[in-house]
Protein backbone atom coordinates (compact mmCIF):
# COMPACT_ATOMS: atom_id res chain seq x y z
CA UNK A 1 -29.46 25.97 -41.04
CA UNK A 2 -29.43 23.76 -37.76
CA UNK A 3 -33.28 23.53 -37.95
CA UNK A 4 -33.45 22.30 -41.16
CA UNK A 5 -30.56 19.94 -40.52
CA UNK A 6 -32.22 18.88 -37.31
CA UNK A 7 -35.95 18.62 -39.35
CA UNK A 8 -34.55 16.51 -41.75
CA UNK A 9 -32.68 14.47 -39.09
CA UNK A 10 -36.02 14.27 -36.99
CA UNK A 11 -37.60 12.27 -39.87
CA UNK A 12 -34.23 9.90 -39.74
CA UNK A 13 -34.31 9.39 -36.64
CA UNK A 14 -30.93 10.86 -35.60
CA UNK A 15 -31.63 13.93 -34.22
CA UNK A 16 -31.34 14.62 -30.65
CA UNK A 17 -32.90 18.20 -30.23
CA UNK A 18 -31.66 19.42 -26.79
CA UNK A 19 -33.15 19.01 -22.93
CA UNK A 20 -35.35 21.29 -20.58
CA UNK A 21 -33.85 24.86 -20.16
CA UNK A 22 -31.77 24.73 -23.16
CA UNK A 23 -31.57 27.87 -25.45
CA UNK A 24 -34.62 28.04 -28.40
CA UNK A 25 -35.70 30.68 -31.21
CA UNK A 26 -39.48 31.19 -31.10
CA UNK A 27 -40.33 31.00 -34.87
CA UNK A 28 -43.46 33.43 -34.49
CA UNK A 29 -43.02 36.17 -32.00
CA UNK A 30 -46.12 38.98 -32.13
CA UNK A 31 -45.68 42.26 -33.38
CA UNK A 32 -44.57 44.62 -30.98
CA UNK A 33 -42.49 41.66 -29.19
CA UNK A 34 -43.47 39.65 -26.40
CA UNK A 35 -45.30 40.60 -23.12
CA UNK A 36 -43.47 40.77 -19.84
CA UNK A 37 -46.74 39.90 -18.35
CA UNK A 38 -47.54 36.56 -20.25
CA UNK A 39 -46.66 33.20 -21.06
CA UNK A 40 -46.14 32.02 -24.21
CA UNK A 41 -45.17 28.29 -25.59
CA UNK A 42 -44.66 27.25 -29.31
CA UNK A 43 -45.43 23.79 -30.12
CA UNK A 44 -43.79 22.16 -33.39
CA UNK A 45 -39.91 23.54 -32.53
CA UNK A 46 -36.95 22.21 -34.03
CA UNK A 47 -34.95 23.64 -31.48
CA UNK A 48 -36.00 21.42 -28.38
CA UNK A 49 -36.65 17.65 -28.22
CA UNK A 50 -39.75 17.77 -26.53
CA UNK A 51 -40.82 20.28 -29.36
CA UNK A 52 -42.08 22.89 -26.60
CA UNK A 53 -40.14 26.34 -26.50
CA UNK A 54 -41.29 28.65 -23.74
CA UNK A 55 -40.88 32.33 -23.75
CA UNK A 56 -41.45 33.85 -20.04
CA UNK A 57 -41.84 36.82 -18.57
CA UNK A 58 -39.90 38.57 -21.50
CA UNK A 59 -40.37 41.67 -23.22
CA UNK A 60 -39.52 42.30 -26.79
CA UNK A 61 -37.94 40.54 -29.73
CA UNK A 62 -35.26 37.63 -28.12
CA UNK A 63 -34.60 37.14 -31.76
CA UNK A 64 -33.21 41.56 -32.00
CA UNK A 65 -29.90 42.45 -31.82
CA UNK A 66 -28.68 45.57 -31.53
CA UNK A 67 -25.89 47.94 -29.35
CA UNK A 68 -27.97 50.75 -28.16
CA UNK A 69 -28.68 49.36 -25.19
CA UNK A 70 -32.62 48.85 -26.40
CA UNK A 71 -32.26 45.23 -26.97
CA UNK A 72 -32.13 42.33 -24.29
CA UNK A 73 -28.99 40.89 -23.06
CA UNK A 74 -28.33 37.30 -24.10
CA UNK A 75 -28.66 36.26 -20.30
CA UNK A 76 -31.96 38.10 -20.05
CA UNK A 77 -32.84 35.91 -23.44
CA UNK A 78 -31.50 32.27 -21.67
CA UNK A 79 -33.27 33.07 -18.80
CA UNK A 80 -36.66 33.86 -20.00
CA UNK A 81 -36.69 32.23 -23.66
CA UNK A 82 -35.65 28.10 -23.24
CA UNK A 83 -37.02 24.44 -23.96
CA UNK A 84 -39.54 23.20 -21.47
CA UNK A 85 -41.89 19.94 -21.21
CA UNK A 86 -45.25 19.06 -19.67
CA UNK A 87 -44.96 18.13 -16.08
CA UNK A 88 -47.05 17.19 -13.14
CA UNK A 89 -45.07 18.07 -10.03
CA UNK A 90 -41.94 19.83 -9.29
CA UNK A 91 -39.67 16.16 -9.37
CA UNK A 92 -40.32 16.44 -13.08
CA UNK A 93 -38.24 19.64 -13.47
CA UNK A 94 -34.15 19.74 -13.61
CA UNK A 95 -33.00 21.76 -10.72
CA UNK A 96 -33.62 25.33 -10.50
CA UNK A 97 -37.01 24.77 -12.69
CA UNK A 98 -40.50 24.27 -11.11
CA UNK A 99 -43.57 22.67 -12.39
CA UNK A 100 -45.32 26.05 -13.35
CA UNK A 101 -49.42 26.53 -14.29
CA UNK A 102 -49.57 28.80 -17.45
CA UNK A 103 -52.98 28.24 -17.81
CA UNK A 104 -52.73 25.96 -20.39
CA UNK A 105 -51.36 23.30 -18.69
CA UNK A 106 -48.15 22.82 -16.23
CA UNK A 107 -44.83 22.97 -17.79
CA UNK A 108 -41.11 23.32 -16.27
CA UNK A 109 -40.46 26.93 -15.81
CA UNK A 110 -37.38 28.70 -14.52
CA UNK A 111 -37.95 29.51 -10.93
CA UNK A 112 -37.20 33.21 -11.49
CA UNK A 113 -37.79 36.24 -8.61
């Protein structure tokens, strides 16, 4: 329901979104969930104000819920599944984020171990 609100607000004028490393729902997430090993960035979501949702280094569904213990834990999800924008250098990022090549371009990225 936020998305829509905040879609229809977009075209106002008076929505916000949110900033860099604020929390996102990928729209279209592959089947069999996402690859630890991979990158991925949506373009076009409601979520974030620069429209750019990153999903990174995460495996699985960040979307699944569940209490079996299969499922990620919402920090694993904040950590790895956030808004992000195009940079050029580190200074670009908020604190704690670097300016990271996915190989489609550099974009903030949770400096992670």
């Amino acid at each position: 329901m936020r998305a829509l609100l905040c879609a229809l607000a977009l075209t106002l004028g008076a929505c916000t979104g949110t900033a860099i490393g604020d929390p996102c729902v990928p729209e279209r997430v592959p089947e069999g969930g996402f690859d630890p090993s991979e990158t991925y960035l949506e373009t076009g979501s409601v979520d974030c104000e620069t429209r750019l949702c990153m999903v990174r280094h995460f495996a699985g569904d960040p979307r699944r819920q569940c209490d079996d213990g299969s499922c990620p834990s919402e920090r694993e999800v904040r950590e790895r599944v956030y808004c992000t924008a195009a940079c050029t250098t580190d200074a670009d990022c908020p604190a704690d984020f670097v300016c990271a090549d996915i190989g489609r371009g550099t974009y903030c990225a949770r400096d992670l171990p």
